[in-house]
C-alpha atoms as a PDB file:
ATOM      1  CA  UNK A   1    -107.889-104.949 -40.451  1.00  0.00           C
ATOM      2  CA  UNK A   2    -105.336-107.095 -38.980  1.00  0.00           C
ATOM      3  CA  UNK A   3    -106.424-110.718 -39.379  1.00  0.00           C
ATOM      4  CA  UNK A   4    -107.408-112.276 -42.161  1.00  0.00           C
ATOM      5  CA  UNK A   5    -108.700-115.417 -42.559  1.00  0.00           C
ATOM      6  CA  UNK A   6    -107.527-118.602 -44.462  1.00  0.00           C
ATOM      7  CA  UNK A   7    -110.035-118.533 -47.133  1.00  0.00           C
ATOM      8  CA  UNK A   8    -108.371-114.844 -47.711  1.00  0.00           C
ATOM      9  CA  UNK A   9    -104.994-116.410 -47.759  1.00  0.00           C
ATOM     10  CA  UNK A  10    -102.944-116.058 -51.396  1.00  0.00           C
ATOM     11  CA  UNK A  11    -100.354-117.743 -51.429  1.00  0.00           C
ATOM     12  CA  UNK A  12     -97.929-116.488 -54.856  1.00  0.00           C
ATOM     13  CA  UNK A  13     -95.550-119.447 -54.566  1.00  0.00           C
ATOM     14  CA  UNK A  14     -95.239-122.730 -53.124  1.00  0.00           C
ATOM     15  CA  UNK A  15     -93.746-122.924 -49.290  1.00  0.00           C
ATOM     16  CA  UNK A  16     -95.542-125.055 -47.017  1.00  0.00           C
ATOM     17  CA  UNK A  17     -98.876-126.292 -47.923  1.00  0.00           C
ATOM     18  CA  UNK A  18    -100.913-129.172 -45.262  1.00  0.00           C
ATOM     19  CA  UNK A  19    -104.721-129.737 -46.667  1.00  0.00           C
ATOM     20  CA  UNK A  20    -107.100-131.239 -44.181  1.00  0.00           C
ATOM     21  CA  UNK A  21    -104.426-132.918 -41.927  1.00  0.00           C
ATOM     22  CA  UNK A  22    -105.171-135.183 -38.631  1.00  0.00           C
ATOM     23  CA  UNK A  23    -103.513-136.934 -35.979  1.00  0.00           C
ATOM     24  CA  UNK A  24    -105.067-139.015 -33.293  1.00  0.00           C
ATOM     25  CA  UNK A  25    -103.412-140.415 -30.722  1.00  0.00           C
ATOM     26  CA  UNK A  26    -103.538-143.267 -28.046  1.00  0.00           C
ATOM     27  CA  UNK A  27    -104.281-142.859 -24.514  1.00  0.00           C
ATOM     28  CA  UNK A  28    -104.035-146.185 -22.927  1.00  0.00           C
ATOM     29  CA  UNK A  29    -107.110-147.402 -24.812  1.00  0.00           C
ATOM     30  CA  UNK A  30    -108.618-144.357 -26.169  1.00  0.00           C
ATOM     31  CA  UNK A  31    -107.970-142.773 -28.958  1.00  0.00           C
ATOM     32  CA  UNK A  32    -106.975-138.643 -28.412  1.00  0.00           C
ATOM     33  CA  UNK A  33    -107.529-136.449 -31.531  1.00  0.00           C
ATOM     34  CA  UNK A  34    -104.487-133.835 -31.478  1.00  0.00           C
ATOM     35  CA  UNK A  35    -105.219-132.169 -34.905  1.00  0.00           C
ATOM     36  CA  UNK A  36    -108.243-132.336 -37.408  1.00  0.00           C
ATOM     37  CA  UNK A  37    -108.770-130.852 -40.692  1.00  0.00           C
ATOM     38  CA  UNK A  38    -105.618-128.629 -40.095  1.00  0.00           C
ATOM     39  CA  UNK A  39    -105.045-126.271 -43.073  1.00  0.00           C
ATOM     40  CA  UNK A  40    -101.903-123.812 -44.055  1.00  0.00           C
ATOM     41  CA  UNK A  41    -100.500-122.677 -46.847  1.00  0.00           C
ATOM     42  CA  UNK A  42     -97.422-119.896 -46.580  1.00  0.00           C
ATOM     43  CA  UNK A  43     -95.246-118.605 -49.066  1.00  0.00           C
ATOM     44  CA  UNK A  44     -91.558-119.560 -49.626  1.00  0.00           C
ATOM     45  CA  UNK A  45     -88.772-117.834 -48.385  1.00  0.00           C
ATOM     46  CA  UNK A  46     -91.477-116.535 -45.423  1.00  0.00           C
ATOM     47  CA  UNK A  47     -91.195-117.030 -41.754  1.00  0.00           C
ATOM     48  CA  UNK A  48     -94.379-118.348 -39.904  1.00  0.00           C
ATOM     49  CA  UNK A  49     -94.992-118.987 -36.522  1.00  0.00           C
ATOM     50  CA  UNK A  50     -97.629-121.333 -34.910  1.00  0.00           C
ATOM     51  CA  UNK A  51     -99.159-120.082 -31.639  1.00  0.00           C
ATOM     52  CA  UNK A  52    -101.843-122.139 -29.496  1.00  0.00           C
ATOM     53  CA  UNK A  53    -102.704-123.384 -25.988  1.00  0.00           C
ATOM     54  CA  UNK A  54    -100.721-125.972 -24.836  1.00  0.00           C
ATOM     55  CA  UNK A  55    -101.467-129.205 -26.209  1.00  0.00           C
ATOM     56  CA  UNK A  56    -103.707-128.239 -29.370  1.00  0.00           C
ATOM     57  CA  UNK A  57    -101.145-129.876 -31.500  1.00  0.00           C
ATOM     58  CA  UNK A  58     -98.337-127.401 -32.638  1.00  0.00           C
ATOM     59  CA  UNK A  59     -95.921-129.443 -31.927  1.00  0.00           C
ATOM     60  CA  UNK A  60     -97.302-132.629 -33.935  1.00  0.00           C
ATOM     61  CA  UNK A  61     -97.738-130.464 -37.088  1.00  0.00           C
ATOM     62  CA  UNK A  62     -93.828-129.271 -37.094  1.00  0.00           C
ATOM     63  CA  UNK A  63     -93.429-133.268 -36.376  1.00  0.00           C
ATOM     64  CA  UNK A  64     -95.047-134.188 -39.315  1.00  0.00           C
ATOM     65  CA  UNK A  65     -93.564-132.051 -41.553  1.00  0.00           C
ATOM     66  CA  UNK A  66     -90.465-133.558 -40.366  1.00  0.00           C
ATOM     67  CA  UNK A  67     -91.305-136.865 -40.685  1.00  0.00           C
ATOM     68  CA  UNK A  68     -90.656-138.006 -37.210  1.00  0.00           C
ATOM     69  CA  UNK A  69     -95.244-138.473 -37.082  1.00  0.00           C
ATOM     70  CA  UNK A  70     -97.245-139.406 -39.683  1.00  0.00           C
ATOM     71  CA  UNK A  71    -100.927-138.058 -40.512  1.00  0.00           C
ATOM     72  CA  UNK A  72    -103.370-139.917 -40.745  1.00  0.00           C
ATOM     73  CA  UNK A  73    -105.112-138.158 -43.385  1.00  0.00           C
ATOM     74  CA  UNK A  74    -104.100-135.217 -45.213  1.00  0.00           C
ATOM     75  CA  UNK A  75    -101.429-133.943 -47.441  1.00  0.00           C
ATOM     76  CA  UNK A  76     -98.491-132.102 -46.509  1.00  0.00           C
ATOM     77  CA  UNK A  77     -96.090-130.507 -49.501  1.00  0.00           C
ATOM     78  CA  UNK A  78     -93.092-128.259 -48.934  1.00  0.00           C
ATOM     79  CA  UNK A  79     -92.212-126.166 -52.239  1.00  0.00           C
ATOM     80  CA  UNK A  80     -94.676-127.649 -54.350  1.00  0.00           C
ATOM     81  CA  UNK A  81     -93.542-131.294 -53.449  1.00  0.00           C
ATOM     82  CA  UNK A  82     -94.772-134.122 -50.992  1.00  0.00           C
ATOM     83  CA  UNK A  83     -92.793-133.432 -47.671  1.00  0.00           C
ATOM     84  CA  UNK A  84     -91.104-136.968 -48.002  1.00  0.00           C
ATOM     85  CA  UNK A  85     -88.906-136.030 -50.930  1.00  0.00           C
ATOM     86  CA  UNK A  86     -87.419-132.948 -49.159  1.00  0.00           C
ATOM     87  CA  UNK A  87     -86.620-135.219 -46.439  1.00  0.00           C
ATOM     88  CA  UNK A  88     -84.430-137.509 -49.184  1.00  0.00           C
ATOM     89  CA  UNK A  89     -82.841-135.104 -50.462  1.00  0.00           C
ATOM     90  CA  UNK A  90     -82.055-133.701 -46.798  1.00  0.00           C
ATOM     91  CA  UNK A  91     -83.689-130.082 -47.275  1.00  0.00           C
ATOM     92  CA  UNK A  92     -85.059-130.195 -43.938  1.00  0.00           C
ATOM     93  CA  UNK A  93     -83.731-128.498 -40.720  1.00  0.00           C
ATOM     94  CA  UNK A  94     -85.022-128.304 -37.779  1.00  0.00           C
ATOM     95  CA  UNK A  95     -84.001-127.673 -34.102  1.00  0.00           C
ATOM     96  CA  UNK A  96     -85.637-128.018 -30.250  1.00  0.00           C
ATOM     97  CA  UNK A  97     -85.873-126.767 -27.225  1.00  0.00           C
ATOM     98  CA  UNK A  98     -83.340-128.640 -26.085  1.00  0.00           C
ATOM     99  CA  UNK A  99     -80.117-128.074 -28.247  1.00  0.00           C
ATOM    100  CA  UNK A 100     -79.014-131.465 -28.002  1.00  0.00           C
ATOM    101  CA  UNK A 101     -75.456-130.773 -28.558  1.00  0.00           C
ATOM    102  CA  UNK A 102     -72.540-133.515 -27.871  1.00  0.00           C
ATOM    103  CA  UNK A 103     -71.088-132.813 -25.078  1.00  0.00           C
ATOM    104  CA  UNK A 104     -67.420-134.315 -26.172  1.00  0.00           C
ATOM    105  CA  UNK A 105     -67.318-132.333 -29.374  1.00  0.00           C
ATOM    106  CA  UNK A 106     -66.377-128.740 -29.961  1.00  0.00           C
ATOM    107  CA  UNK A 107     -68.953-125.636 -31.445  1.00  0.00           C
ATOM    108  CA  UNK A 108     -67.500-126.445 -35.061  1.00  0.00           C
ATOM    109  CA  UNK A 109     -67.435-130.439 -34.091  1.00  0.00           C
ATOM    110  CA  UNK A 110     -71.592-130.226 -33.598  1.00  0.00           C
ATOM    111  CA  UNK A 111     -71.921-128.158 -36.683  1.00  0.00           C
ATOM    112  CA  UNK A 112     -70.382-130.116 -39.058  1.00  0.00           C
ATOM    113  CA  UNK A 113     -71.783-133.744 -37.639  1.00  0.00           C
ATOM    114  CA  UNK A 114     -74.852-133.525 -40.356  1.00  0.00           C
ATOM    115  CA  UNK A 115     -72.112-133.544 -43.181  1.00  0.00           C
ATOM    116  CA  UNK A 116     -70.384-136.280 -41.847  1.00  0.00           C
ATOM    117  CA  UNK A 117     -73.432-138.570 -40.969  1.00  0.00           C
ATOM    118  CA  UNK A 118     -74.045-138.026 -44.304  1.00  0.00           C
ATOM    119  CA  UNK A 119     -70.888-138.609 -46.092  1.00  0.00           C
ATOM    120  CA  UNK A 120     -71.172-134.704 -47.592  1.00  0.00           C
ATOM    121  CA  UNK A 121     -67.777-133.230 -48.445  1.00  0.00           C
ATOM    122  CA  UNK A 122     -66.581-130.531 -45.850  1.00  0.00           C
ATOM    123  CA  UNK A 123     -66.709-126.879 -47.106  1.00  0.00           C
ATOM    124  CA  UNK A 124     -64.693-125.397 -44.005  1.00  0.00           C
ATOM    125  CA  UNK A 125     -64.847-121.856 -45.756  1.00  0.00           C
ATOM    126  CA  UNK A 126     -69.098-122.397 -45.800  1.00  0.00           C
ATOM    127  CA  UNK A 127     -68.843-124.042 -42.514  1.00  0.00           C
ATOM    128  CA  UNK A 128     -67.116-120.812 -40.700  1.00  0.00           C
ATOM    129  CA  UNK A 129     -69.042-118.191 -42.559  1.00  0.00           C
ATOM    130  CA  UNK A 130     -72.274-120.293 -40.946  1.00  0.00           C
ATOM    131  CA  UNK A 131     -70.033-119.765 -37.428  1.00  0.00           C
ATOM    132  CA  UNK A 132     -69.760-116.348 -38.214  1.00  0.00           C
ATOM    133  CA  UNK A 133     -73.873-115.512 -39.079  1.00  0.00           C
ATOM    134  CA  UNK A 134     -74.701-116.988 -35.826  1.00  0.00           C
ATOM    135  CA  UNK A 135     -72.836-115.164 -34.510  1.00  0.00           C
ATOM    136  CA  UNK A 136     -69.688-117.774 -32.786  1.00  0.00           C
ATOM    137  CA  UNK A 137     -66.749-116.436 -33.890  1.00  0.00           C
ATOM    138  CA  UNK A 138     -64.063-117.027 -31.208  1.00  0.00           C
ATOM    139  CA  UNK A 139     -65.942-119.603 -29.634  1.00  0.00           C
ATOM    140  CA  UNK A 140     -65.115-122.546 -32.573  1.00  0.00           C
ATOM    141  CA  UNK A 141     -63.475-124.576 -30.298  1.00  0.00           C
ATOM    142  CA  UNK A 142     -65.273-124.164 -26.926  1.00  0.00           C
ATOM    143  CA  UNK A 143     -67.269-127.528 -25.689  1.00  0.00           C
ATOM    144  CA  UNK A 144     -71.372-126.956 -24.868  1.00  0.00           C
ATOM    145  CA  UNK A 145     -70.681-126.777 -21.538  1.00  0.00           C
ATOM    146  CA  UNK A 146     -68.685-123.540 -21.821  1.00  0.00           C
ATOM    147  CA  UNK A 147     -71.466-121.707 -23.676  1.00  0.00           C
ATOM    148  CA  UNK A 148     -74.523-119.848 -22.691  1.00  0.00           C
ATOM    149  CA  UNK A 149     -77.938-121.433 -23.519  1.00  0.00           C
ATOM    150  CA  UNK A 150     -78.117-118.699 -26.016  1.00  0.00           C
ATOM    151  CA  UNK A 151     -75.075-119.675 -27.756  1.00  0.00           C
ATOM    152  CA  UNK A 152     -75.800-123.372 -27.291  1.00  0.00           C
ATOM    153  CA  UNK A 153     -79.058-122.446 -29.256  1.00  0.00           C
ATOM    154  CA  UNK A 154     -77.176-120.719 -32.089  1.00  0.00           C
ATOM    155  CA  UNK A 155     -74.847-123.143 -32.631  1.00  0.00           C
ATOM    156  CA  UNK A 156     -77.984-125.828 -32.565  1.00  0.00           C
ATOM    157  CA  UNK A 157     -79.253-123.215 -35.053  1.00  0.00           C
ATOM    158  CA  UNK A 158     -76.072-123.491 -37.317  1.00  0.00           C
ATOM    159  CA  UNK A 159     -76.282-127.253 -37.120  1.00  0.00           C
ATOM    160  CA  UNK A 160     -79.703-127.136 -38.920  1.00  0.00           C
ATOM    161  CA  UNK A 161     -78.508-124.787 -41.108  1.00  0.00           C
ATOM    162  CA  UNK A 162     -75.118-126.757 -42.526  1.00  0.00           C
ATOM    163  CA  UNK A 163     -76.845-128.910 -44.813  1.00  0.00           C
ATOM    164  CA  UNK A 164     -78.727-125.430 -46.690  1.00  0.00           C
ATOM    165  CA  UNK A 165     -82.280-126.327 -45.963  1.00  0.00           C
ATOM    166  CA  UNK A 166     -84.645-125.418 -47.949  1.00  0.00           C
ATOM    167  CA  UNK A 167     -87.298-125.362 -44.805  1.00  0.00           C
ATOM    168  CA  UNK A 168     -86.309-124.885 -40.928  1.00  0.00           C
ATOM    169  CA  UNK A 169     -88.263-125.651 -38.767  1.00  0.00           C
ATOM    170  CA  UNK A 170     -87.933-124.659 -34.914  1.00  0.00           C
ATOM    171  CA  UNK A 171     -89.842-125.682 -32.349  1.00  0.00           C
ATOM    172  CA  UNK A 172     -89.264-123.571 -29.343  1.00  0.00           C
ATOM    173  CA  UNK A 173     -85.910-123.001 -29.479  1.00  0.00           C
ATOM    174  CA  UNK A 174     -86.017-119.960 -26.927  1.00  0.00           C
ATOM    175  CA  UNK A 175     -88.529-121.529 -24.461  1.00  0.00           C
ATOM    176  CA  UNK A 176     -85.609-122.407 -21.622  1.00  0.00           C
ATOM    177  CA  UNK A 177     -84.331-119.030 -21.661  1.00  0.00           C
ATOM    178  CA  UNK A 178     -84.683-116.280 -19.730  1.00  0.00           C
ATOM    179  CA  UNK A 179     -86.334-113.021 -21.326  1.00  0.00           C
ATOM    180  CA  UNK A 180     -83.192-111.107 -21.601  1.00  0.00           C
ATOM    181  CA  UNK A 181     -81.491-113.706 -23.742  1.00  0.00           C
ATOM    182  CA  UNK A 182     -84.622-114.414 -25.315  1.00  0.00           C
ATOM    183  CA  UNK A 183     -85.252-111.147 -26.900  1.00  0.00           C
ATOM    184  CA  UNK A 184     -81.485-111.150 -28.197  1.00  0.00           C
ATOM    185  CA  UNK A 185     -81.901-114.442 -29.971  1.00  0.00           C
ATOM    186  CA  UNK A 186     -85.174-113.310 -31.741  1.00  0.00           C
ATOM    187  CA  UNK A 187     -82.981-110.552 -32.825  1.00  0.00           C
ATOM    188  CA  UNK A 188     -80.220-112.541 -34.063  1.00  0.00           C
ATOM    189  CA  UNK A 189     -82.731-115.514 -35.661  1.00  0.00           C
ATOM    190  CA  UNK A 190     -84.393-112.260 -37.623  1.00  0.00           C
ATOM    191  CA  UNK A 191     -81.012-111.496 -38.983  1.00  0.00           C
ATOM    192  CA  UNK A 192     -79.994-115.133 -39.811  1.00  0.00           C
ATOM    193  CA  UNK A 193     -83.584-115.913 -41.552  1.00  0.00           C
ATOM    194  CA  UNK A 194     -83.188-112.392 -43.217  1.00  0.00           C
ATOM    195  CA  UNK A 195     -79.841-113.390 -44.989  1.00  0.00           C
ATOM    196  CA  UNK A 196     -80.735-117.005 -46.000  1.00  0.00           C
ATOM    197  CA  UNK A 197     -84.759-116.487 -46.735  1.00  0.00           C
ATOM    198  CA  UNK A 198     -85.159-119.993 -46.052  1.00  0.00           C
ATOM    199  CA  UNK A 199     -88.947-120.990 -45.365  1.00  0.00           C
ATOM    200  CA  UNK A 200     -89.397-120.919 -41.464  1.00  0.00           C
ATOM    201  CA  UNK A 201     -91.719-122.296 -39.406  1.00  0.00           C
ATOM    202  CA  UNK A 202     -91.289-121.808 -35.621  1.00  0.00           C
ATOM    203  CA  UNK A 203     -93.550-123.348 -32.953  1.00  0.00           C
ATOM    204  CA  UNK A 204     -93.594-121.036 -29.618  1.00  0.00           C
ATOM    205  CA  UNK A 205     -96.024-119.632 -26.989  1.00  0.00           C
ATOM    206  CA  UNK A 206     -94.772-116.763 -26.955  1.00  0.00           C
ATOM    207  CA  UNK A 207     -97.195-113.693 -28.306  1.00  0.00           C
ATOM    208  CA  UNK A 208     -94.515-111.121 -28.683  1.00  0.00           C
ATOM    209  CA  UNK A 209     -91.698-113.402 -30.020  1.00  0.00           C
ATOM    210  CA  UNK A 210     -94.350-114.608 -32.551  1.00  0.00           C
ATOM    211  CA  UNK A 211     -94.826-110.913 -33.864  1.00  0.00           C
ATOM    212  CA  UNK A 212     -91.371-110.335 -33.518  1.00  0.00           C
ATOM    213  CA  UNK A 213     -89.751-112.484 -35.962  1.00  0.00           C
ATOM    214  CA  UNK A 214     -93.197-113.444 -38.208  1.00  0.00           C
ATOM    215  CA  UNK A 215     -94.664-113.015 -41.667  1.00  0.00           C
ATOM    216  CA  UNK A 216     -97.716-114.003 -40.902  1.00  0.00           C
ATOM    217  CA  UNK A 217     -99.253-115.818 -37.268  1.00  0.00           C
ATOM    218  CA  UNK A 218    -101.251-118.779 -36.876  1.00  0.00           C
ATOM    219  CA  UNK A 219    -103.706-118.783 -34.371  1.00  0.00           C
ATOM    220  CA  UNK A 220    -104.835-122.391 -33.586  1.00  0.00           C
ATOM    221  CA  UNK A 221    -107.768-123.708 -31.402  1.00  0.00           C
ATOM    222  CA  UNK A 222    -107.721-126.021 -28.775  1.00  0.00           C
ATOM    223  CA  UNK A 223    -107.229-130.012 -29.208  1.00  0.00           C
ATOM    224  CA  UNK A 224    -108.436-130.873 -31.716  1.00  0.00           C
ATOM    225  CA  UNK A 225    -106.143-128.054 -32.841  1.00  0.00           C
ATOM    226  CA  UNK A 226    -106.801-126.157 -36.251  1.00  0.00           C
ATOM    227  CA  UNK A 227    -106.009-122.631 -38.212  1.00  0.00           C
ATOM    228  CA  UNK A 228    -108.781-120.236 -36.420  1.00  0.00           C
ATOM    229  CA  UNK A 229    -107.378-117.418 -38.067  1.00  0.00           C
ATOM    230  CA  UNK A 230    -104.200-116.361 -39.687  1.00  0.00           C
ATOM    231  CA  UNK A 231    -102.960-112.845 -38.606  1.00  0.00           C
ATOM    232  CA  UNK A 232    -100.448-110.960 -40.964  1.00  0.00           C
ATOM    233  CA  UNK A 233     -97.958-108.493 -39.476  1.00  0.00           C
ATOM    234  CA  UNK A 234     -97.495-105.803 -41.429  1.00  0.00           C
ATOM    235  CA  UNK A 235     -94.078-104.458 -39.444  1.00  0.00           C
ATOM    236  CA  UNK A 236     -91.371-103.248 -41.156  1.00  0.00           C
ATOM    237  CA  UNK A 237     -87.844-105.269 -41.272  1.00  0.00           C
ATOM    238  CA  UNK A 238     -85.222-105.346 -39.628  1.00  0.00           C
ATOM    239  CA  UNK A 239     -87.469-105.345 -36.033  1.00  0.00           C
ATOM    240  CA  UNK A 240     -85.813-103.800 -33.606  1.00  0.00           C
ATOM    241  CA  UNK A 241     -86.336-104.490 -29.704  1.00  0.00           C
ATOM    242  CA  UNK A 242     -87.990-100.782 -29.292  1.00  0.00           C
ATOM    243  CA  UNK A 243     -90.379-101.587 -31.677  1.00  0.00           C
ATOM    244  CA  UNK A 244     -92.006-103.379 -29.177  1.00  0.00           C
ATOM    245  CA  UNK A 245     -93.017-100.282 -27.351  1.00  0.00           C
ATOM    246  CA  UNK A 246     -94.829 -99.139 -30.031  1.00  0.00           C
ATOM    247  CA  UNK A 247     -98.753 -99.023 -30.607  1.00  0.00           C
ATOM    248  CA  UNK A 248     -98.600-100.728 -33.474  1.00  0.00           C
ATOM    249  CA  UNK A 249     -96.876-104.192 -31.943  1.00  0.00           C
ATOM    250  CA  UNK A 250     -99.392-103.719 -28.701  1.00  0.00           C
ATOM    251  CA  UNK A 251    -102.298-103.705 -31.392  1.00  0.00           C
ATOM    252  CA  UNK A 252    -100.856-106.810 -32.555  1.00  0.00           C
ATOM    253  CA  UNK A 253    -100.060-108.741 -29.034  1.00  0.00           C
ATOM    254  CA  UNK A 254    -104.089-107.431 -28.092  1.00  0.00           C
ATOM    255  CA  UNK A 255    -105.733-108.709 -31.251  1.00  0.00           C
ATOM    256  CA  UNK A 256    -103.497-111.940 -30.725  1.00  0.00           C
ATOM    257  CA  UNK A 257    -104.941-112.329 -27.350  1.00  0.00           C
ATOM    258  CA  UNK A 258    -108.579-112.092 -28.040  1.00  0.00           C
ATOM    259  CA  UNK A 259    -108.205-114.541 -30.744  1.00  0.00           C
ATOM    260  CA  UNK A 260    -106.067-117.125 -28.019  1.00  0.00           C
ATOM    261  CA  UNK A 261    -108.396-116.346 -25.187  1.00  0.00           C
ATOM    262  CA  UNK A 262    -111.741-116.309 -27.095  1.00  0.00           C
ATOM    263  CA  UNK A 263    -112.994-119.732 -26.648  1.00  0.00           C
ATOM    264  CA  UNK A 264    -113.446-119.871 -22.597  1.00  0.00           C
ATOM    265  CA  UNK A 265    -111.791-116.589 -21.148  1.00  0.00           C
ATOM    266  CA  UNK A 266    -108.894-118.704 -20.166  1.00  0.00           C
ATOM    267  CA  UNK A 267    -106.152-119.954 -22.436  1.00  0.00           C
ATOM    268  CA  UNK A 268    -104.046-122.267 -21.212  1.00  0.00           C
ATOM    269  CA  UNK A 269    -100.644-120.948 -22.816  1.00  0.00           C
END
């Protein structure tokens, strides 16, 4: 059986780990409930994804994990720890849609402006083998403007990497792409989470991405968003692009879209 549910869930060492989690919000004068009683646990060093209709509150729980929204009730630990002290001790990365580079400084400029906000020492040997996993080499000096969206992404990627995170978090960092550059950044974000093992979680709407680059997927309802069901993929590594073709990923995308399009037959992704 594909799915299993959260009560199923073991979870052998501490990752990320939010217990009965909400967040309303205001709407002029009403309060909106975006999540309630939002459970996950997942296992460190693993790569998770969070797929949902629009608006069911992905977004918010990546948020709060980063400490730019607060819950209003709930827990939320990262490796056995409240959330807040990763965030001192800057073990947090995370990067956006938008890739929020400065447009006046060079590739190896924006990756190395989280060491100097910070006061960190400059390693330039770590800081060009981080060029070289995402894959930038040649391009050290070129401004955003010169570069793809793809590579704009990577080197937002490296920027969240530069400070060794213990947790990345990425909340659709392919969505403005087109498919073709798409697919080749799930392929390169495979091989970057594969050599650092750093906990992931990535927010997209993607169903194939998801399975692509995932440990395990979870399937959340509608506002107020919650885990329905947490789907493990059971793929071997390194994924490949033809892999896709295969029976086994179209079992995957088909379960995936029964559980997103359960609730009304629609599923506003």
């Amino acid at each position: 059986m594909l799915a299993r549910t959260m009560s199923a869930s073991k979870v052998e060492a501490g990752g990320l780990r939010l217990l009965g989690v909400s967040k309303m919000f205001w709407l002029g004068r009403e309060q909106v409930p975006a999540l309630t009683g939002f459970n996950l646990e997942t296992q460190e060093g693993s790569f998770t994804t969070l797929l949902g209709p629009s608006g069911c509150g992905k977004s918010t729980v990546l948020r709060m994990i980063a400490g730019l929204e607060r819950p209003d009730t709930g827990t939320i630990e990262v490796h056995g720890a409240p959330a807040d002290e990763l965030r001192r001790q800057q073990k947090l990365g995370i990067a956006f849609q938008d890739a929020a580079l400065l447009p006046w400084r060079s590739v190896i400029s924006n990756i190395r402006l989280p060491l100097e906000l910070r006061g960190k020492m400059l390693d330039e040997g770590a800081v060009r083998d981080l060029i070289t996993l995402v894959g930038l080499s040649g391009f050290e000096a070129a401004r955003p403007a010169q570069l793809s969206g793809g590579m704009r992404q990577r080197a937002a990627i490296a920027r969240a990497l530069i400070l060794n995170p213990a947790v990345l978090l990425l909340d659709e960092p392919f969505g403005a792409l087109d498919d073709m550059t798409r697919q080749h950044m799930n392929v390169a974000l495979q091989r970057i989470w594969s050599e650092r093992a750093t906990t992931t979680l990535l927010v997209t709407h993607s169903i194939p991405e998801a399975i692509f680059l995932s440990d395990e997927v979870v399937v959340m309802t509608e506002r107020p968003g919650r885990a329905r069901d947490i789907i493990r993929i059971d793929l071997p590594r390194p994924r490949t692009a033809s892999m896709q073709r295969s029976p086994e990923f179209h079992a995957y995308v088909d379960r995936l879209s029964e559980l997103l399009f359960a609730e009304d037959g629609r599923g506003d992704l």
